[in-house]
N, C-alpha and C. Protein backbone atom coordinates (compact mmCIF):
# COMPACT_ATOMS: atom_id res chain seq x y z
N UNK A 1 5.48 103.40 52.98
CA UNK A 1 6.15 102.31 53.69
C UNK A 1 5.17 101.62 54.63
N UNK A 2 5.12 99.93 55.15
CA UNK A 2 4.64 99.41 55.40
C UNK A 2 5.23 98.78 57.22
N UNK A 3 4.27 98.90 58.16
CA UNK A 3 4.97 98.46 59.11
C UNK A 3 5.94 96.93 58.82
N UNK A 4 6.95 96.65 59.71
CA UNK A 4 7.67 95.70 59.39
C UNK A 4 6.49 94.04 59.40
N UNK A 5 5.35 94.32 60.62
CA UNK A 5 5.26 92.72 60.64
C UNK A 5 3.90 93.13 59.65
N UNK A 6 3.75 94.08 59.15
CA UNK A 6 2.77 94.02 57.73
C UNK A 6 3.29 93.69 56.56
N UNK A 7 4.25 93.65 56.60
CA UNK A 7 5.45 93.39 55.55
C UNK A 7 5.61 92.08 55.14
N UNK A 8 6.18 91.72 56.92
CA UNK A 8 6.30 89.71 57.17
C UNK A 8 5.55 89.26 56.73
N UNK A 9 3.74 89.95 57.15
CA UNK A 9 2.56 88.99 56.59
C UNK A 9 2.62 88.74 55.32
N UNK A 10 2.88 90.07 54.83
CA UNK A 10 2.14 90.01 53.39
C UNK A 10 3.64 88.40 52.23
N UNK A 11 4.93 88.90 52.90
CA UNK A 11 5.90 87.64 52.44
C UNK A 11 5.29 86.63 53.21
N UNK A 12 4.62 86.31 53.51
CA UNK A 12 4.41 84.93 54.24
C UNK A 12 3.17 84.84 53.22
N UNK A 13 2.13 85.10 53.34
CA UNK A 13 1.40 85.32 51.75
C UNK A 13 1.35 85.06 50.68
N UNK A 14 2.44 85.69 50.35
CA UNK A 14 3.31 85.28 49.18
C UNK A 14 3.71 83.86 48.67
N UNK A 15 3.90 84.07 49.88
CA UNK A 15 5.13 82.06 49.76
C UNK A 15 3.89 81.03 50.14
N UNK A 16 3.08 81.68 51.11
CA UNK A 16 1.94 80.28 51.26
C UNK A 16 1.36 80.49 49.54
N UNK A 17 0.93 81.43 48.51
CA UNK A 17 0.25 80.70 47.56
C UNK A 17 1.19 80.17 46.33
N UNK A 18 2.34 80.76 46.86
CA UNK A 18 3.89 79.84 45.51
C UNK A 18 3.97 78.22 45.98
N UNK A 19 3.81 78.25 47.39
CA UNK A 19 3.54 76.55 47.99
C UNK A 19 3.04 75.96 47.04
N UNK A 20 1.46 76.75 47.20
CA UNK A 20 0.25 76.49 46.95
C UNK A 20 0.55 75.52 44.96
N UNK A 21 1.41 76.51 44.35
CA UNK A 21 1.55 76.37 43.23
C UNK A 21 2.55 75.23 43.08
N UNK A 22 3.86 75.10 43.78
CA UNK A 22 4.52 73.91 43.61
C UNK A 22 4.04 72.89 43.82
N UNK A 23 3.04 72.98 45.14
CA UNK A 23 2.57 71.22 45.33
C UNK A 23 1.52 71.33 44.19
N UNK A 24 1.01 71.95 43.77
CA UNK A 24 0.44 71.31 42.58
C UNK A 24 1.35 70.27 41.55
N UNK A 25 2.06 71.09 41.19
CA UNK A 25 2.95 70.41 40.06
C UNK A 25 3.37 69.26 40.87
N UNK A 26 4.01 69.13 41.95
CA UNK A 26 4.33 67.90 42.38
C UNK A 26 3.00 66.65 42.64
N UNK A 27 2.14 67.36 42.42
CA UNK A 27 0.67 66.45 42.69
C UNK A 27 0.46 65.95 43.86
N UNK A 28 0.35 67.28 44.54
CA UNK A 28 0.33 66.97 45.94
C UNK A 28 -0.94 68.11 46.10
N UNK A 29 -2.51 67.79 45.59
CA UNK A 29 -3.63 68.41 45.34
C UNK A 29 -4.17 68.99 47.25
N UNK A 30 -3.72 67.95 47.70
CA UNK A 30 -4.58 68.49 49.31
C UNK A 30 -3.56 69.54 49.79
N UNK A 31 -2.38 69.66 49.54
CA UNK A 31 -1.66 70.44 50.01
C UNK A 31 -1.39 72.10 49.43
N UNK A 32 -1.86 71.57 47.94
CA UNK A 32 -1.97 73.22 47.14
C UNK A 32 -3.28 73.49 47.81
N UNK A 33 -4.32 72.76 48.36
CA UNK A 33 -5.57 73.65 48.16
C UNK A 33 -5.47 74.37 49.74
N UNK A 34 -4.36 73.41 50.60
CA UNK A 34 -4.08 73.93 51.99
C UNK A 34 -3.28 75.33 52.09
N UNK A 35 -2.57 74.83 51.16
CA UNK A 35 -1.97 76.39 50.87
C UNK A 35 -2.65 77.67 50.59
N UNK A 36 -3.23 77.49 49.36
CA UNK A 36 -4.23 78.32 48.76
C UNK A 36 -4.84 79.02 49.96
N UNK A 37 -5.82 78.30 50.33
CA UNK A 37 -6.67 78.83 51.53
C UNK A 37 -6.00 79.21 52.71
N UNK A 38 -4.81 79.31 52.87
CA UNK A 38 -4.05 80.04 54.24
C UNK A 38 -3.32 81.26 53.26
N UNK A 39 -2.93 80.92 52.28
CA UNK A 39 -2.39 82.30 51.63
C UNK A 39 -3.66 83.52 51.88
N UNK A 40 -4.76 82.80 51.23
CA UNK A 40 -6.07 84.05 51.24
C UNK A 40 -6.48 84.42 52.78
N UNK A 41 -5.73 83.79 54.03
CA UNK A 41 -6.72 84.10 54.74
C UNK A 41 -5.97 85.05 55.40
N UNK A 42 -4.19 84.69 55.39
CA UNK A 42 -3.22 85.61 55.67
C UNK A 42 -3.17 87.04 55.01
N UNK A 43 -3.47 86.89 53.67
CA UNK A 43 -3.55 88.41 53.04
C UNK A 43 -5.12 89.12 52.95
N UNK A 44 -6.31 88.52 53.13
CA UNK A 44 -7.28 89.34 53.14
C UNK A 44 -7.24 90.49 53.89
N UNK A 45 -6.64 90.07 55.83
CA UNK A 45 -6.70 91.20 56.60
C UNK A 45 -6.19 92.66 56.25
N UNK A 46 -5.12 92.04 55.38
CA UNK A 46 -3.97 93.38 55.28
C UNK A 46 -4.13 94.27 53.63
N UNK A 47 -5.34 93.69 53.55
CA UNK A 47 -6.40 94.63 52.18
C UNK A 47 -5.57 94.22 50.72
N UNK A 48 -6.08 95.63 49.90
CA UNK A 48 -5.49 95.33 48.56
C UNK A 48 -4.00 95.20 47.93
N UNK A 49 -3.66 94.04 47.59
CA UNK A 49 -2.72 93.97 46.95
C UNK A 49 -2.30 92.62 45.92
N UNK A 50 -1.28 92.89 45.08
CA UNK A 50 -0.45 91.84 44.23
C UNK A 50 -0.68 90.55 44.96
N UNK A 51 0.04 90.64 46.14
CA UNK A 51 -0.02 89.39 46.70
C UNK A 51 -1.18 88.70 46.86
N UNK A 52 -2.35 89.22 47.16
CA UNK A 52 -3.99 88.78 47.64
C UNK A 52 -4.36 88.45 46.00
N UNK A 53 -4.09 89.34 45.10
CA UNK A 53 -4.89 89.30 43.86
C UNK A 53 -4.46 87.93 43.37
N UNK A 54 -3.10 87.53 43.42
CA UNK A 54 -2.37 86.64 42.75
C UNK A 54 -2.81 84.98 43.60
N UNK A 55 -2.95 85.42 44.62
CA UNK A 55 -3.55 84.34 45.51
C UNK A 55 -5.23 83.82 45.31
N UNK A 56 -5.39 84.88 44.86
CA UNK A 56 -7.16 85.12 44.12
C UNK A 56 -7.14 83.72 42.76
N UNK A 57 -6.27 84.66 42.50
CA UNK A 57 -6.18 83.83 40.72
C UNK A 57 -5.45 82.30 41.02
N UNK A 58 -5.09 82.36 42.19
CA UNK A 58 -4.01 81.11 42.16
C UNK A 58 -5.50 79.73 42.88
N UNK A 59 -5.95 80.43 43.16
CA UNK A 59 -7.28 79.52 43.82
C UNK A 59 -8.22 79.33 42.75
N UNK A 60 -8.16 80.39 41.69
CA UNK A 60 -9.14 80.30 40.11
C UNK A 60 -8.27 79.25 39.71
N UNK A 61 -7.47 79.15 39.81
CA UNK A 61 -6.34 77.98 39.01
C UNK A 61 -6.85 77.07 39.62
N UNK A 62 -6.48 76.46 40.62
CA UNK A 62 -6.89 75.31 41.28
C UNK A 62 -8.13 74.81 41.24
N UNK A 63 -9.39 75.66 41.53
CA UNK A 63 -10.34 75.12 40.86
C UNK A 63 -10.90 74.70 39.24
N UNK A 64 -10.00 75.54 38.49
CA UNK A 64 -9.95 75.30 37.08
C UNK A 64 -9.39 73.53 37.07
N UNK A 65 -9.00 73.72 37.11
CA UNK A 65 -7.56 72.32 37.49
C UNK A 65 -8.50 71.19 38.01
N UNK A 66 -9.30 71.64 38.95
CA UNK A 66 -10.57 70.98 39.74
C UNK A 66 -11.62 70.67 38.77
N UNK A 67 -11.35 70.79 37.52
CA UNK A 67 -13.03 71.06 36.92
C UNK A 67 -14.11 71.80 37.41
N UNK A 68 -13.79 72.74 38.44
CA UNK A 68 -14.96 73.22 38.53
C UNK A 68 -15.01 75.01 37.85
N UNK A 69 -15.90 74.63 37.03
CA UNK A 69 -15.70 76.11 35.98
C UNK A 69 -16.10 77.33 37.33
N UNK A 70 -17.37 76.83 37.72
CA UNK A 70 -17.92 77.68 38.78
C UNK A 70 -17.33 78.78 39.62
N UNK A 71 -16.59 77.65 40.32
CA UNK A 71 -15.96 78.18 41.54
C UNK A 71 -14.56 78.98 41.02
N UNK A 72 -14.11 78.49 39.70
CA UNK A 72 -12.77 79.03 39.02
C UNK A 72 -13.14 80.22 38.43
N UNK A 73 -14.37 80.63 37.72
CA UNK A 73 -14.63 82.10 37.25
C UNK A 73 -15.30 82.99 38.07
N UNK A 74 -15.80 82.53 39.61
CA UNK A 74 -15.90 83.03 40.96
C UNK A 74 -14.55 83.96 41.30
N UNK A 75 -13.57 82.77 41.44
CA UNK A 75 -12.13 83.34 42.04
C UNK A 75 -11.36 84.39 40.90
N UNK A 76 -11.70 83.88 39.57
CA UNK A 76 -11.30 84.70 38.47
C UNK A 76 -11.15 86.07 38.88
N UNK A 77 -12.87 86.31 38.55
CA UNK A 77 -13.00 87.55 38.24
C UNK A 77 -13.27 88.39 39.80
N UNK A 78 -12.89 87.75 41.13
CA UNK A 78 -12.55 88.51 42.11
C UNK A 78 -11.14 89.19 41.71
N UNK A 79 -10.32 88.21 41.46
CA UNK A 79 -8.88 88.52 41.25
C UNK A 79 -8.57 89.48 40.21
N UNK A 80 -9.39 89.47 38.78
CA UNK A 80 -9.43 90.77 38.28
C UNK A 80 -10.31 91.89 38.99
N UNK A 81 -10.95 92.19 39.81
CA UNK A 81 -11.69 93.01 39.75
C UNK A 81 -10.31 93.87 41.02
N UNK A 82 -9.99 92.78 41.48
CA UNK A 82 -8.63 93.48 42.54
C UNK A 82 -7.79 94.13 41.43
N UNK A 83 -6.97 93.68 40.47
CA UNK A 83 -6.42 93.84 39.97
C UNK A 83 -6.46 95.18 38.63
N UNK A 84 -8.22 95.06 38.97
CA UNK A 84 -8.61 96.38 38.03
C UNK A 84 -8.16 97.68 39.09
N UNK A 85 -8.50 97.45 40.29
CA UNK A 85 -8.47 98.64 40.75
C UNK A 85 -6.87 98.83 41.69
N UNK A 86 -5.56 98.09 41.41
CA UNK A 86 -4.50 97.89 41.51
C UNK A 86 -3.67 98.33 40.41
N UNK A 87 -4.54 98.26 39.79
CA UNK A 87 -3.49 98.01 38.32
C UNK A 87 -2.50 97.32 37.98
N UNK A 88 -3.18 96.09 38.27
CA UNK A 88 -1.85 94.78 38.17
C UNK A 88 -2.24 94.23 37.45
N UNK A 89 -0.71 94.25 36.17
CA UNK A 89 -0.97 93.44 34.69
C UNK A 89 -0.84 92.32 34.68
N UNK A 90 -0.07 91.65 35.88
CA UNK A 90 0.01 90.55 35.72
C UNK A 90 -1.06 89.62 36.14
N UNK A 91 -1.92 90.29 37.24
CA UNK A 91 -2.87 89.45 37.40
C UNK A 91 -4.03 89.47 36.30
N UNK A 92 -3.53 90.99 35.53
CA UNK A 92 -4.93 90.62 34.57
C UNK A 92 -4.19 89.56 33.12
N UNK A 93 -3.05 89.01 33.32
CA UNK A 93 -2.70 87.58 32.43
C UNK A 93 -3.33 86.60 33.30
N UNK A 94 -2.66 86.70 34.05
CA UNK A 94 -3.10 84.86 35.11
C UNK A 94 -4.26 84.51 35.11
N UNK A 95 -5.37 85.89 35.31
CA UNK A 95 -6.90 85.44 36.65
C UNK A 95 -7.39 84.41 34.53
N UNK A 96 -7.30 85.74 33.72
CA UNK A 96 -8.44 85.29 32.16
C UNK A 96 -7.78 83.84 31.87
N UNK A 97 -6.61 83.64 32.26
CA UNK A 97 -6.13 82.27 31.97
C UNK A 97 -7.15 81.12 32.64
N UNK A 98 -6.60 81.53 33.82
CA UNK A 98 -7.61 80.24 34.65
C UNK A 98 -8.86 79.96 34.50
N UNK A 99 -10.20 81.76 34.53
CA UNK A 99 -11.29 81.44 34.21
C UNK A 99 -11.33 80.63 32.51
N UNK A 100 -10.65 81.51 31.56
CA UNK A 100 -10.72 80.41 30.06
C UNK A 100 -10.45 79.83 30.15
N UNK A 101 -10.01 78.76 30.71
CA UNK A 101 -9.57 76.84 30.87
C UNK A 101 -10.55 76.56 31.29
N UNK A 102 -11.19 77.19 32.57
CA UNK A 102 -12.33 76.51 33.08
C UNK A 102 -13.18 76.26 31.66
N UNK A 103 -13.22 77.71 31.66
CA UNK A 103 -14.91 77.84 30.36
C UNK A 103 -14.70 77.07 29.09
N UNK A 104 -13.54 76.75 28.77
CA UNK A 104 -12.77 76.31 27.77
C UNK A 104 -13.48 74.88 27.55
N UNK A 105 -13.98 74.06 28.91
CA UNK A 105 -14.76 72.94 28.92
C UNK A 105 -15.55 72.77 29.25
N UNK A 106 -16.38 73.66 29.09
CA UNK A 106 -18.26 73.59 29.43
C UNK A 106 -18.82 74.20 27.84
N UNK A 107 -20.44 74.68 28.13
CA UNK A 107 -20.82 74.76 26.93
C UNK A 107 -20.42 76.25 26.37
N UNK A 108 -19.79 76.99 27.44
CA UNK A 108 -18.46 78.54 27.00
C UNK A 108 -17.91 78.39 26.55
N UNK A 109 -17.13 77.26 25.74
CA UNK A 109 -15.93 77.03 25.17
C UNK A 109 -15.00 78.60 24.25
N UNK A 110 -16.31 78.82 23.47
CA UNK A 110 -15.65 79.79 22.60
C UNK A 110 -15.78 81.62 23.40
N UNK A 111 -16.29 81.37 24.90
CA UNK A 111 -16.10 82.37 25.55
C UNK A 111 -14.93 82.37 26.24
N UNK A 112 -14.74 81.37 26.83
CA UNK A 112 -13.29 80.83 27.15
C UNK A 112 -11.95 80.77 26.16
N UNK A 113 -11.78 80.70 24.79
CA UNK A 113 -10.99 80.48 23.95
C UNK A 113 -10.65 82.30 24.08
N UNK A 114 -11.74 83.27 23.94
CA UNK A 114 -11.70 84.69 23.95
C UNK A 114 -10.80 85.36 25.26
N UNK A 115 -11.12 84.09 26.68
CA UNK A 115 -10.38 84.89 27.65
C UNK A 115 -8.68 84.24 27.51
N UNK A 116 -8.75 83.35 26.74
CA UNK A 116 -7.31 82.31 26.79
C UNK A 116 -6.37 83.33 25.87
N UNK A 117 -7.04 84.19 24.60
CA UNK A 117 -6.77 85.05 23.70
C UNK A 117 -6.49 85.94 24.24
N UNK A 118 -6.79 86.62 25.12
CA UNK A 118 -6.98 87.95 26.06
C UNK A 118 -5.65 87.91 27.33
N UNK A 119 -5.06 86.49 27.52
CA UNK A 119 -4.20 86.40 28.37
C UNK A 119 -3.14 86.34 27.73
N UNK A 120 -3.14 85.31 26.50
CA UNK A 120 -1.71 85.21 25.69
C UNK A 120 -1.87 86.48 25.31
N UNK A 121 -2.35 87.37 24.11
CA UNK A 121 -1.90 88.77 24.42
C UNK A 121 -1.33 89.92 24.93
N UNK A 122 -1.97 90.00 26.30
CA UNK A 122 -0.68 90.25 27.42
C UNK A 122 0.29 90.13 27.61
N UNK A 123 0.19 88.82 27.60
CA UNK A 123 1.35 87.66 28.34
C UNK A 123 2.62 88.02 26.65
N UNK A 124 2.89 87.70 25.82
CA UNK A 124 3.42 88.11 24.44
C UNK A 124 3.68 89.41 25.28
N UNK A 125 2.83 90.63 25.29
CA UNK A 125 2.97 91.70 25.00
C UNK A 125 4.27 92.09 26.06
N UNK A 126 4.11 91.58 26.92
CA UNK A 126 5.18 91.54 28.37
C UNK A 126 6.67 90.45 28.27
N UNK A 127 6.30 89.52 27.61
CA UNK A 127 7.43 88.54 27.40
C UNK A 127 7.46 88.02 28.51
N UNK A 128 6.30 87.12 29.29
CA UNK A 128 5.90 86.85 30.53
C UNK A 128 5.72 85.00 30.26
N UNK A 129 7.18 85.07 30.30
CA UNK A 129 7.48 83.31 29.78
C UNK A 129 6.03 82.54 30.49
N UNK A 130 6.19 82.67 32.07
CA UNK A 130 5.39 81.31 32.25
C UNK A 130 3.66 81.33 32.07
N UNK A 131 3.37 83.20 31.69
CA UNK A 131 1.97 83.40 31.44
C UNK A 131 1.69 83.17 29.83
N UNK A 132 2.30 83.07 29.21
CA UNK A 132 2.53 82.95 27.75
C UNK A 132 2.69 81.15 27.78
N UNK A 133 3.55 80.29 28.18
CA UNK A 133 3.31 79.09 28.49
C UNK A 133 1.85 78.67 28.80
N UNK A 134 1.25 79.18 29.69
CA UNK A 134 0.42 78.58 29.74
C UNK A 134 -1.10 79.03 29.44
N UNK A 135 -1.03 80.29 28.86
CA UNK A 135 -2.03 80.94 27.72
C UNK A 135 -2.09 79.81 26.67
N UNK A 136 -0.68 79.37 26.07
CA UNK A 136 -1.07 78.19 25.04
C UNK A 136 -1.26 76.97 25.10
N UNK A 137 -0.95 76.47 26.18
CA UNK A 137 -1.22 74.88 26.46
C UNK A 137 -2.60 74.85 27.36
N UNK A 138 -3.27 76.21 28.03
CA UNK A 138 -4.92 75.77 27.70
C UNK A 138 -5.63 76.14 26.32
N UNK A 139 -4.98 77.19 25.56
CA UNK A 139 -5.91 77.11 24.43
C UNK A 139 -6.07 76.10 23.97
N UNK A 140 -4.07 74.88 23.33
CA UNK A 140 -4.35 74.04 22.96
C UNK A 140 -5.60 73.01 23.59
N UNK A 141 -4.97 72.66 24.90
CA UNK A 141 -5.48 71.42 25.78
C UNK A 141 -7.45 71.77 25.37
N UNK A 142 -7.74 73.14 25.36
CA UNK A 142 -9.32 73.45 25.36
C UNK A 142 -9.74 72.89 24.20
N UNK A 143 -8.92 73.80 23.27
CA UNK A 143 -9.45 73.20 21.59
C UNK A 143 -9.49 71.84 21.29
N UNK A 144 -8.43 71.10 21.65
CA UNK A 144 -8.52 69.56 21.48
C UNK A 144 -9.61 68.70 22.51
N UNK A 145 -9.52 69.67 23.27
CA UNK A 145 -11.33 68.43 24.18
C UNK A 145 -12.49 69.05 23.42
N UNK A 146 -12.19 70.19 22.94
CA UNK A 146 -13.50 70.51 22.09
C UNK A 146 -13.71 70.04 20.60
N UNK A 147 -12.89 69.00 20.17
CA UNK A 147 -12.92 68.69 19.21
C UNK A 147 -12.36 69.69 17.79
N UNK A 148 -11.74 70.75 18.45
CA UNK A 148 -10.77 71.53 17.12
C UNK A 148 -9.62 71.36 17.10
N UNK A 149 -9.65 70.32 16.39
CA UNK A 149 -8.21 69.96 16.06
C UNK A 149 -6.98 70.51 15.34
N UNK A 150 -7.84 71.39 14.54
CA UNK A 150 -6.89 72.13 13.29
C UNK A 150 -6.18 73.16 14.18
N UNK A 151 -7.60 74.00 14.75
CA UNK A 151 -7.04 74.95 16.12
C UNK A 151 -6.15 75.11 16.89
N UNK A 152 -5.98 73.36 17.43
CA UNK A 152 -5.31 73.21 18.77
C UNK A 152 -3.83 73.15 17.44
N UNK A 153 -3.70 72.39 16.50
CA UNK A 153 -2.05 72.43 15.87
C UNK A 153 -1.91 74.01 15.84
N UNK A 154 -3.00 74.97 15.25
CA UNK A 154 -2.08 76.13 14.67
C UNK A 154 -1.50 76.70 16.20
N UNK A 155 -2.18 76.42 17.20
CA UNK A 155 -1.44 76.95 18.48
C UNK A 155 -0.32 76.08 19.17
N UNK A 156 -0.22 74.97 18.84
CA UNK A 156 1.12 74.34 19.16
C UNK A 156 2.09 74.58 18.67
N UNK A 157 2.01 74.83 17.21
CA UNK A 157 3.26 75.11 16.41
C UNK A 157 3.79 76.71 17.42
N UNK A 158 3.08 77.64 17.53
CA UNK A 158 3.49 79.07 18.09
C UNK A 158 3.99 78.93 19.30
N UNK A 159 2.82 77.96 20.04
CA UNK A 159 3.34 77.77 21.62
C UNK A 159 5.05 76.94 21.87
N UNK A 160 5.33 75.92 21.11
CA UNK A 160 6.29 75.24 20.79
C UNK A 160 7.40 75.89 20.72
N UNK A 161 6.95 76.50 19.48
CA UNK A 161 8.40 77.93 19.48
C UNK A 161 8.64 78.53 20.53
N UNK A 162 7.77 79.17 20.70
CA UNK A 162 7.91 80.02 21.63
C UNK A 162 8.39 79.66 23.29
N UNK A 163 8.00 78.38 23.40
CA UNK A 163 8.11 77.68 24.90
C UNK A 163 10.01 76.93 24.70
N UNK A 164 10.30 76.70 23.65
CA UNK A 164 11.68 75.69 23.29
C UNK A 164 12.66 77.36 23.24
N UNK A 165 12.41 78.54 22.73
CA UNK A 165 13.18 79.28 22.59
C UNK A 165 13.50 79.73 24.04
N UNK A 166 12.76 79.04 24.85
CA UNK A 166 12.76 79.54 26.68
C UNK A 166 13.30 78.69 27.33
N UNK A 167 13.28 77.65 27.12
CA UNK A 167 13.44 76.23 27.61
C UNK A 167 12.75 76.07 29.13
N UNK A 168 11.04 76.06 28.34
CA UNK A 168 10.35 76.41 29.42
C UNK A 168 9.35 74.65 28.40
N UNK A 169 10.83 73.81 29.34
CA UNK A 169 10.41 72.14 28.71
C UNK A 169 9.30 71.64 28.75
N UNK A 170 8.38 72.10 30.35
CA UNK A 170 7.41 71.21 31.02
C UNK A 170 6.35 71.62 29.84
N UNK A 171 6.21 72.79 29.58
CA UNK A 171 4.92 73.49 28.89
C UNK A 171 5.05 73.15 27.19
N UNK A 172 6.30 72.96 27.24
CA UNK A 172 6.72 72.06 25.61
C UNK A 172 6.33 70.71 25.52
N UNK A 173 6.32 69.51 26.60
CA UNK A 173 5.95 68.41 26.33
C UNK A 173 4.73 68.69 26.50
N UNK A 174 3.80 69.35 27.33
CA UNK A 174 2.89 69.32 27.99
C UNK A 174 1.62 69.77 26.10
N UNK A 175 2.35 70.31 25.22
CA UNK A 175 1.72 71.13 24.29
C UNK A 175 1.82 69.99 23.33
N UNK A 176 3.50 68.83 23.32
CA UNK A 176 3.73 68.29 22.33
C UNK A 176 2.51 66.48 22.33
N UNK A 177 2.38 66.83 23.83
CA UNK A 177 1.14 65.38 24.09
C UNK A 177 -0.42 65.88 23.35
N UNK A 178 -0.52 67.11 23.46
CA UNK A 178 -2.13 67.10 22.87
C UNK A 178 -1.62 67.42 21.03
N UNK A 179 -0.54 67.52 20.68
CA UNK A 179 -0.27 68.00 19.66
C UNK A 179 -0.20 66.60 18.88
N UNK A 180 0.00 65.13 19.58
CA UNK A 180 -0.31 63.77 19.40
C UNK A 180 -1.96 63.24 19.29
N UNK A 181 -2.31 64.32 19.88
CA UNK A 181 -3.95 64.04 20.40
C UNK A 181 -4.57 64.43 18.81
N UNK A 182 -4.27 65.57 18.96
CA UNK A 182 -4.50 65.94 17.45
C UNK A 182 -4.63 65.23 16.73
N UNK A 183 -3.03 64.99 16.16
CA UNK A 183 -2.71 64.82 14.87
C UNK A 183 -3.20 63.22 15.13
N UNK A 184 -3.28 62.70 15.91
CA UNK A 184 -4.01 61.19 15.52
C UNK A 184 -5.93 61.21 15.18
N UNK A 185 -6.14 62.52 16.20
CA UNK A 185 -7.67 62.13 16.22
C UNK A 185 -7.61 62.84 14.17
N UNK A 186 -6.88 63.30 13.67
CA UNK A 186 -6.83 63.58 12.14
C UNK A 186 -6.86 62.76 11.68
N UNK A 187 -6.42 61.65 11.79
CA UNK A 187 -5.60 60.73 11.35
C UNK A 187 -4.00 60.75 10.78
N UNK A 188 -3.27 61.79 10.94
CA UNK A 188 -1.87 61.79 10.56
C UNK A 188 -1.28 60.86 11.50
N UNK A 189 -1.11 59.98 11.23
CA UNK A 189 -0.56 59.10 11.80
C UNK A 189 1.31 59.24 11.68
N UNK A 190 1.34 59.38 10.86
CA UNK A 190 3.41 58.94 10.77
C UNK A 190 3.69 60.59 11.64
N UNK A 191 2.52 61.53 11.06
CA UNK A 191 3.70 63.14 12.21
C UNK A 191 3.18 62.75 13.25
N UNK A 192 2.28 61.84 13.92
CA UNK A 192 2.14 61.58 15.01
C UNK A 192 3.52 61.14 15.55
N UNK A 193 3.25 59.60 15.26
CA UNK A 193 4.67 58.98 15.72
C UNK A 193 5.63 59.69 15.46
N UNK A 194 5.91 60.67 14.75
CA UNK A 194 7.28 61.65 14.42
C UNK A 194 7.24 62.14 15.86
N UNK A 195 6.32 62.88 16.30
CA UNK A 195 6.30 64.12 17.81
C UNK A 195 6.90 63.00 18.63
């Protein structure tokens, strides 16, 4: 058991890097990264845990997101290395996600496609809707800036399913726009306009 205001911190923690994660989606970039960095500074004191690791990976995200591969497989593989010695599965879905997106667009691509592989795995293996969401919409999103097009469809069709049987919508359009990217840079033009 944990004293009570070690407790408070660590929920306050918590919620500063879920902030961190909504204002993203709302595209509110200065405010996730404000978050981010008060989540980590609130949970470093109070040592190892879920909450710090996840805040780890949630800052690998953001810089992924940032383009910066660097600083995103920095925060990565802090967040697994917490998570190795935690034994937290979930951070070992999230952190390989974020670093493979990064790497996914530099000249790592196909080292990155290996950690994007390594997260959906997990993520499947757990039935971890929103880590499985988005295991496939960076493989896709990676493969299609890397010019594999065939790639990025055979993972839309799975991700698709799999994201519509959840009604986990955002990560369904989000799969069905590069799945346009595709099929035009093919030239299929009419299943384009079909999506």
């Amino acid at each position: 058991d944990m004293p009570g205001w070690v407790y408070a911190a660590v929920r306050v923690g918590d919620t500063l890097w879920l902030l961190s994660r909504l204002s993203w989606f709302l595209a509110r970039n200065d405010d996730a990264e404000r978050y981010a960095a008060r989540a980590v500074a609130t949970l470093q004191p109070l040592g190892d845990g879920h909450e710090l690791a996840m805040a780890y990976s949630n800052l690998a995200q953001l810089r992924m997101l940032a383009t910066d591969a660097e600083a995103a497989e920095a925060w990565g593989q802090r967040a697994l290395a917490l998570a190795a010695r935690i034994g937290d599965t979930e951070v070992e879905m999230h952190a390989p996600n974020n670093v493979g997106a990064a790497l996914g667009c530099t000249d790592r691509a196909l080292e990155g496609r290996d950690l994007l592989l390594r997260s959906l795995r997990l993520a499947l293996a757990a039935d971890a809707h929103e880590h499985v969401g988005r295991a496939y919409t960076n493989l896709v999103s990676c493969a299609a800036v890397d010019r594999r097009f065939a790639e990025a469809l055979q993972h839309v069709e799975s991700g698709i399913a799999y994201c519509e049987e959840r009604d986990l919508d955002s990560w369904t359009r989000y799969l069905q726009s590069w799945q346009v990217v595709s099929l035009t840079e093919l030239g299929r033009w009419n299943e384009a306009v079909a999506v």
